[in-house]
N, C-alpha and C. Protein backbone atom coordinates (compact mmCIF):
# COMPACT_ATOMS: atom_id res chain seq x y z
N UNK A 1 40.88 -23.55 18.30
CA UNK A 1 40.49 -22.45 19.15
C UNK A 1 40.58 -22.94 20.60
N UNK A 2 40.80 -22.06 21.28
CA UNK A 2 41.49 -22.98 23.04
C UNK A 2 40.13 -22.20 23.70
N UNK A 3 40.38 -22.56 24.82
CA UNK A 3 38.74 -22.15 25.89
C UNK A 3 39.30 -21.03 26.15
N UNK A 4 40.32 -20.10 26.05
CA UNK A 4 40.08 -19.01 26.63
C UNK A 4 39.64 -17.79 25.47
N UNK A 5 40.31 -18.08 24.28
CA UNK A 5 39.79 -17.53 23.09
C UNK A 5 38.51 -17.52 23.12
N UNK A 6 37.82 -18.97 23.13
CA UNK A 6 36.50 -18.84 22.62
C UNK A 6 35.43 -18.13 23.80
N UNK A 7 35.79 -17.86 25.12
CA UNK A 7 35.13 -17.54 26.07
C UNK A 7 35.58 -16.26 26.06
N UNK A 8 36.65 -15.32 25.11
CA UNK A 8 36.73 -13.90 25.23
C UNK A 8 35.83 -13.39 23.94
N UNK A 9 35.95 -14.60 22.93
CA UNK A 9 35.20 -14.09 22.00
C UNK A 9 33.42 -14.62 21.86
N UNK A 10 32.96 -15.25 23.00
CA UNK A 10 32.05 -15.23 23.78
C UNK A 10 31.31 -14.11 25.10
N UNK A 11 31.91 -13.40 25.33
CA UNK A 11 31.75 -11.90 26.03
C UNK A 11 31.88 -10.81 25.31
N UNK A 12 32.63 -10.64 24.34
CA UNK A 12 32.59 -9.79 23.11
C UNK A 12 31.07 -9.94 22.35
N UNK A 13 30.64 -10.95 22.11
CA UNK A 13 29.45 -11.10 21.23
C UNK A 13 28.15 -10.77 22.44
N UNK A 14 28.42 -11.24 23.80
CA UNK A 14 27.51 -11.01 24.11
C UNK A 14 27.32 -9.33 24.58
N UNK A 15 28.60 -8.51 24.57
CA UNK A 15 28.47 -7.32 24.83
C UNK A 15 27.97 -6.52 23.59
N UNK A 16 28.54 -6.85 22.59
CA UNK A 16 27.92 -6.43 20.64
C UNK A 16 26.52 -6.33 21.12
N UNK A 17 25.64 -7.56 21.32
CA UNK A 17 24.49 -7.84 21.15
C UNK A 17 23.61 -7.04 22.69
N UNK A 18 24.16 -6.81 23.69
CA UNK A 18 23.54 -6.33 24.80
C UNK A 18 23.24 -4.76 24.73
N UNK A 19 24.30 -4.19 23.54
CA UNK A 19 24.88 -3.25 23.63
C UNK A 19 23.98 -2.36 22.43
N UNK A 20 23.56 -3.05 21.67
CA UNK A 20 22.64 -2.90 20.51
C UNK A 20 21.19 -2.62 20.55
N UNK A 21 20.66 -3.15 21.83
CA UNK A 21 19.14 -3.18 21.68
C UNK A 21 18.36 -1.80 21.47
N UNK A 22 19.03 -0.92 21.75
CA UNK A 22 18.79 0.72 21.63
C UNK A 22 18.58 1.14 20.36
N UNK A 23 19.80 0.32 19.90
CA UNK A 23 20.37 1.02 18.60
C UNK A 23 18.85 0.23 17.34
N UNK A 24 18.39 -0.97 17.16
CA UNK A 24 17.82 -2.45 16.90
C UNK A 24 16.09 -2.05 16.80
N UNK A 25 15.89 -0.96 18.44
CA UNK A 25 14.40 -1.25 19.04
C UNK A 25 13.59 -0.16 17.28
N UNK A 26 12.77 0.00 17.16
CA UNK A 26 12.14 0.49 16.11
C UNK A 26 11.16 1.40 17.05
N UNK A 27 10.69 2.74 16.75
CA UNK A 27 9.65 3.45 17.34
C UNK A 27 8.06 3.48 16.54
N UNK A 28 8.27 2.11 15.30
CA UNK A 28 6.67 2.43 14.88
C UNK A 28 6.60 3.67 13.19
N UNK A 29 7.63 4.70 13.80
CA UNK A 29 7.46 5.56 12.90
C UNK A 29 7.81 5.72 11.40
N UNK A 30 9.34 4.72 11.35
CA UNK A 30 9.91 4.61 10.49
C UNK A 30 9.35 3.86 9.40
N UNK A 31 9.47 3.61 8.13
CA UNK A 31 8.69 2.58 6.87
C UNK A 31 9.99 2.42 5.78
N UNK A 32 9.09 2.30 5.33
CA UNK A 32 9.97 2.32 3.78
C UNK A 32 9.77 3.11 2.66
N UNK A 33 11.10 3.59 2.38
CA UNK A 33 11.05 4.60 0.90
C UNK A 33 10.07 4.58 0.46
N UNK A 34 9.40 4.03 -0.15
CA UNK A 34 8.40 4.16 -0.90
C UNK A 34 7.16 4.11 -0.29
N UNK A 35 6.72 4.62 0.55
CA UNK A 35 5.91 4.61 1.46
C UNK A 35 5.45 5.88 1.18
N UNK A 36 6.11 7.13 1.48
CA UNK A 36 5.30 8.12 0.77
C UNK A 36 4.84 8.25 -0.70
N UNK A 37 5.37 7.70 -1.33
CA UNK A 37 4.61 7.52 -2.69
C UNK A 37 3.47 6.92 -2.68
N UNK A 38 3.50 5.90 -1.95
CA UNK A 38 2.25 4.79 -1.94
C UNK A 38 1.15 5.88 -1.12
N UNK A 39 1.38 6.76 0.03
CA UNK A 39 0.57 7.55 0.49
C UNK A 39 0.01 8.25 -0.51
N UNK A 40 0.58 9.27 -1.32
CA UNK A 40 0.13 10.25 -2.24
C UNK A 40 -0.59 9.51 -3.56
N UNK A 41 -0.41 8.24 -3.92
CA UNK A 41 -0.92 7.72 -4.75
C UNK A 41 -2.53 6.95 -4.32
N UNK A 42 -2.20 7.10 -2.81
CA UNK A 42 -3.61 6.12 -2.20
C UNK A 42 -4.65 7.22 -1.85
N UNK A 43 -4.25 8.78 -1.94
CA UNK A 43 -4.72 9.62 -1.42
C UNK A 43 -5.25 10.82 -2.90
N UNK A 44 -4.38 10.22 -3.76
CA UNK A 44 -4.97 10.88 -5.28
C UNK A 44 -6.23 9.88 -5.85
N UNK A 45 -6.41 8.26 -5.81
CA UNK A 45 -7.86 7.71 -5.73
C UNK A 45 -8.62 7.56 -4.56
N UNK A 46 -8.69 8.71 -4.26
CA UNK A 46 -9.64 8.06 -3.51
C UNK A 46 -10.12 10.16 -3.13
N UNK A 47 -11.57 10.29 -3.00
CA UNK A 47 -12.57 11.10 -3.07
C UNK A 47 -13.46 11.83 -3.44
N UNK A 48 -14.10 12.86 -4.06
CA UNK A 48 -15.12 12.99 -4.81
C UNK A 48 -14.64 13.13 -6.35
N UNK A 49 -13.07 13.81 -6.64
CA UNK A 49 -12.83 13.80 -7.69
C UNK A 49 -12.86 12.75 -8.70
N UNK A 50 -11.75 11.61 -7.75
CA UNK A 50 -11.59 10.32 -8.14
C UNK A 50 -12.61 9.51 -8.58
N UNK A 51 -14.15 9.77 -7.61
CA UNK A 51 -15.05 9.13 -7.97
C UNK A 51 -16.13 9.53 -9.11
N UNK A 52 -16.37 10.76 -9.25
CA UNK A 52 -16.68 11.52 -10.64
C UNK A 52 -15.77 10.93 -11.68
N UNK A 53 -14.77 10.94 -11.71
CA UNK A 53 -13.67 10.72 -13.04
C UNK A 53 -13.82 8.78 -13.44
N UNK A 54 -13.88 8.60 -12.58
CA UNK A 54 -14.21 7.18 -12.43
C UNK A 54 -15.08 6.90 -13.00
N UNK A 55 -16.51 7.48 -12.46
CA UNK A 55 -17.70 7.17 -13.49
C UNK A 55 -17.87 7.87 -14.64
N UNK A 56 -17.23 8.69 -15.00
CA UNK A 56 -17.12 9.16 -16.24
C UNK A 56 -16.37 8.44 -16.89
N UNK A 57 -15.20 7.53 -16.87
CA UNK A 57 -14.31 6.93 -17.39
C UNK A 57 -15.22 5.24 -17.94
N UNK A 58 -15.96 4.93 -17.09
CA UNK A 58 -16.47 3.34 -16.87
C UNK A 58 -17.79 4.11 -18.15
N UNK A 59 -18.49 5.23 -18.11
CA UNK A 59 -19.37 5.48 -19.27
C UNK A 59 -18.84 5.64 -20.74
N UNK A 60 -17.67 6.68 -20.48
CA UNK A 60 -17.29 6.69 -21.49
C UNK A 60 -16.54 5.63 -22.30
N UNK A 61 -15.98 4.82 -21.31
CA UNK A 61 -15.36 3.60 -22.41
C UNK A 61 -16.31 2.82 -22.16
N UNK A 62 -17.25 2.16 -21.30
CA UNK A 62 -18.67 1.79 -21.88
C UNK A 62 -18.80 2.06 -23.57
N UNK A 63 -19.70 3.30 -23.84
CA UNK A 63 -20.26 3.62 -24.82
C UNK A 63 -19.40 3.53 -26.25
N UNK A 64 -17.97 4.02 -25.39
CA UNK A 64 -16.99 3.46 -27.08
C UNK A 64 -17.19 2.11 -27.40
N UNK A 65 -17.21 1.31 -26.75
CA UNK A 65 -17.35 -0.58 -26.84
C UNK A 65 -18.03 -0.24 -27.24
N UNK A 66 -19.16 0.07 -26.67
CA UNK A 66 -20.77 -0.42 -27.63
C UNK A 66 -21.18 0.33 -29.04
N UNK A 67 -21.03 1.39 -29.28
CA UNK A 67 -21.14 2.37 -30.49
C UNK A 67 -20.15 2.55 -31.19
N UNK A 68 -18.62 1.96 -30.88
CA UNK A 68 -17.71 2.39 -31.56
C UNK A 68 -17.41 2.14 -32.72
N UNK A 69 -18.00 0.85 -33.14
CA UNK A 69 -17.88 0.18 -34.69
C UNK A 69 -16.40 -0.64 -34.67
N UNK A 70 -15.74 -0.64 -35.53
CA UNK A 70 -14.70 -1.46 -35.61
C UNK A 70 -13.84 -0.92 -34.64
N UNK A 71 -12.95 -1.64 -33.80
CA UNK A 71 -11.74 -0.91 -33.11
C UNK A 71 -10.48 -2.02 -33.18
N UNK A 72 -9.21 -1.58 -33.23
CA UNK A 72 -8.37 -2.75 -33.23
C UNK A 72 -8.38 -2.89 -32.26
N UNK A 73 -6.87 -4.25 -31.98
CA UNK A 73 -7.29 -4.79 -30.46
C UNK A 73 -6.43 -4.08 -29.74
N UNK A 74 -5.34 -3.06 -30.05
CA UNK A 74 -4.87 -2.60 -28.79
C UNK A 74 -5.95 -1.62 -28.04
N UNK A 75 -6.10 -0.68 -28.99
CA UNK A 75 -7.86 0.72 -28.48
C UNK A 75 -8.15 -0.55 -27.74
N UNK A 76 -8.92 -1.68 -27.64
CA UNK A 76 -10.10 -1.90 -27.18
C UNK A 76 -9.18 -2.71 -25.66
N UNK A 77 -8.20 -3.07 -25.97
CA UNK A 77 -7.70 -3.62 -24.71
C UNK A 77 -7.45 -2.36 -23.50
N UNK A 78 -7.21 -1.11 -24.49
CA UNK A 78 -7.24 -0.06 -23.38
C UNK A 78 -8.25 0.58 -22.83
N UNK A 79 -9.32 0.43 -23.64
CA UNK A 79 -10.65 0.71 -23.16
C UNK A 79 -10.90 0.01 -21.90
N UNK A 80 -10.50 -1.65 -21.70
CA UNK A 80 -10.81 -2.27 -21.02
C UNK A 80 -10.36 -2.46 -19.62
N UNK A 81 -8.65 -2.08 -19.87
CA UNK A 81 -8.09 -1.34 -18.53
C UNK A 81 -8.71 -0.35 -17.94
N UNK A 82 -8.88 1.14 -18.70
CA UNK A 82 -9.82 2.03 -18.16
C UNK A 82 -11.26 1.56 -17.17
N UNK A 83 -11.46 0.64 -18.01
CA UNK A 83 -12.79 0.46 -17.37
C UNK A 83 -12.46 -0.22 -16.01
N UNK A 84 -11.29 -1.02 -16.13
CA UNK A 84 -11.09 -2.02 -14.62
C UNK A 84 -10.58 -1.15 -13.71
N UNK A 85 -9.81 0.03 -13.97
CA UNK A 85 -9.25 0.76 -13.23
C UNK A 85 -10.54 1.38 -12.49
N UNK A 86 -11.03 1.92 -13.51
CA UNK A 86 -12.33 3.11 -13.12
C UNK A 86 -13.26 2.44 -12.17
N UNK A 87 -13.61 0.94 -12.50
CA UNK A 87 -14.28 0.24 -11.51
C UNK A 87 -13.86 0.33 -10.19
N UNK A 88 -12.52 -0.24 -10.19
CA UNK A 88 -11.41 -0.39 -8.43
C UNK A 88 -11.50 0.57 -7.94
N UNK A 89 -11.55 1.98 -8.37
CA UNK A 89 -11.64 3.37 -7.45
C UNK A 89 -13.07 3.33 -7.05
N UNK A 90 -13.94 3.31 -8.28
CA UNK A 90 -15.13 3.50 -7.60
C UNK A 90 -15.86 2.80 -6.68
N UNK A 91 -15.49 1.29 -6.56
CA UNK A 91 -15.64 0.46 -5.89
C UNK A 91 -14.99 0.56 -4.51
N UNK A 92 -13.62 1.00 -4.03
CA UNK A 92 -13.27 1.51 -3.09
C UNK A 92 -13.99 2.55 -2.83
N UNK A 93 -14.15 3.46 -3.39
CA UNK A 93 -14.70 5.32 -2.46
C UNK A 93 -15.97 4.18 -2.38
N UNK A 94 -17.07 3.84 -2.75
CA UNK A 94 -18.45 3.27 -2.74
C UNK A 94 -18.01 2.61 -1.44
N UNK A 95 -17.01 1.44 -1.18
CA UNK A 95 -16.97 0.83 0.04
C UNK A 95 -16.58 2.19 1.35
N UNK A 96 -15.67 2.83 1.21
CA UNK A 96 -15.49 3.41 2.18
C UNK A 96 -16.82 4.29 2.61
N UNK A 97 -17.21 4.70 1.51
CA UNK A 97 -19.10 5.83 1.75
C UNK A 97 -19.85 5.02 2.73
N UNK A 98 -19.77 3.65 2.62
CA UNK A 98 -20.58 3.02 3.13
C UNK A 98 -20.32 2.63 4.60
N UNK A 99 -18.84 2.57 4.63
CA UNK A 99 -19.11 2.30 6.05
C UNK A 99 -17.69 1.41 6.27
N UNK A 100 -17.70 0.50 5.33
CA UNK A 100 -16.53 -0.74 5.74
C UNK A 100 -15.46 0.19 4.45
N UNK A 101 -14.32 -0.51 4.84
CA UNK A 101 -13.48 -0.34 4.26
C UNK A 101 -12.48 -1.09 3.15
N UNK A 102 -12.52 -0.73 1.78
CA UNK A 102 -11.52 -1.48 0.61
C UNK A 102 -10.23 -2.14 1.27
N UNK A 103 -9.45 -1.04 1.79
CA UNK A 103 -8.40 -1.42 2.25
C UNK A 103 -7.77 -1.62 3.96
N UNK A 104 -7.45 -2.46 4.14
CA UNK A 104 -7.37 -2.93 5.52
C UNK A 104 -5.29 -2.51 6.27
N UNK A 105 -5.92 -1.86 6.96
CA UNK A 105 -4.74 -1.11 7.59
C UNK A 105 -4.63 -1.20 8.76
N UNK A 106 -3.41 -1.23 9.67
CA UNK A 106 -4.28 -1.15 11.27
C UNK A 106 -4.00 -0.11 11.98
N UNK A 107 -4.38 -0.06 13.01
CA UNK A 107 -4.74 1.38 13.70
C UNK A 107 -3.96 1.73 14.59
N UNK A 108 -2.79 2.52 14.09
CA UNK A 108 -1.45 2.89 15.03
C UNK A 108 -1.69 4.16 15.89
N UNK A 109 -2.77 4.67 15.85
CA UNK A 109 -2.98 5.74 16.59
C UNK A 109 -3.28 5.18 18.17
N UNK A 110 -3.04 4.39 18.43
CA UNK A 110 -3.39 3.58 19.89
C UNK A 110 -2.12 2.78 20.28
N UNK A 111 -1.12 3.14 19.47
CA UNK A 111 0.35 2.18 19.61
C UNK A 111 -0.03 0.79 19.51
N UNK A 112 -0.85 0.69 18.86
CA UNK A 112 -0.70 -1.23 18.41
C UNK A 112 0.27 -1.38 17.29
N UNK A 113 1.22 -0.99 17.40
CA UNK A 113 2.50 -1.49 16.70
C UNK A 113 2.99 -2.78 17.14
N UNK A 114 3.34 -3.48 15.99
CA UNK A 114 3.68 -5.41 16.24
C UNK A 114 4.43 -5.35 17.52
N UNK A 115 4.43 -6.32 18.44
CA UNK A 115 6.00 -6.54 19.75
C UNK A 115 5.08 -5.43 20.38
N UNK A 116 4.87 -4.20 20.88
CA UNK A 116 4.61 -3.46 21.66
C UNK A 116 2.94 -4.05 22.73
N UNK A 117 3.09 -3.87 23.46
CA UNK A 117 2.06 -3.59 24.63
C UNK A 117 1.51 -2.64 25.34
């Protein structure tokens, strides 16, 4: 490669790259695909429904364990999901009632988006 090649294809790259930052900069708004799913799914556990169903779920497979008499082990392994699930919701809505929060997010309504000032 001779110096004049590499110094045209040295102004080329730096015009690519000067030329891009527009195109590169991010406004905050954009996410990822699956981002609205994760919304509608974070927004179906979580409030009074979720938390009724919850404690109905943690009693009722409660009381099957304890009164149920024999169960094989898949029933009882699903009992036991139920119950961990039913806990995590209720344990979130209980944290949020209170004051602090399950899940930690940060607060883009003030433009504290990463890089920005």
């Amino acid at each position: 490669m001779t110096k004049g090649t590499f110094v045209l294809l040295l102004f080329v790259c730096t015009c690519v790259v000067l030329s891009a930052t527009d195109v590169l900069a991010s406004d905050g708004t954009g996410g990822m695909p699956f981002d609205d799913v994760l919304t509608k799914i974070k927004q179906s556990v979580t409030g009074r429904f979720a938390t009724v169903a919850s404690l109905i779920g943690i009693v009722a497979a409660g009381a099957t364990l304890i009164f149920g008499g024999d169960l094989n082990g898949f029933f009882r392994s699903m009992l036991f999901v139920v119950m961990v699930v039913a806990i995590i919701i209720l344990a979130n809505n209980l944290l949020t009632a209170v004051g602090s929060s399950a899940l930690v997010t940060p607060d883009m309504s003030q433009g504290a988006a990463i890089g920005t000032k």
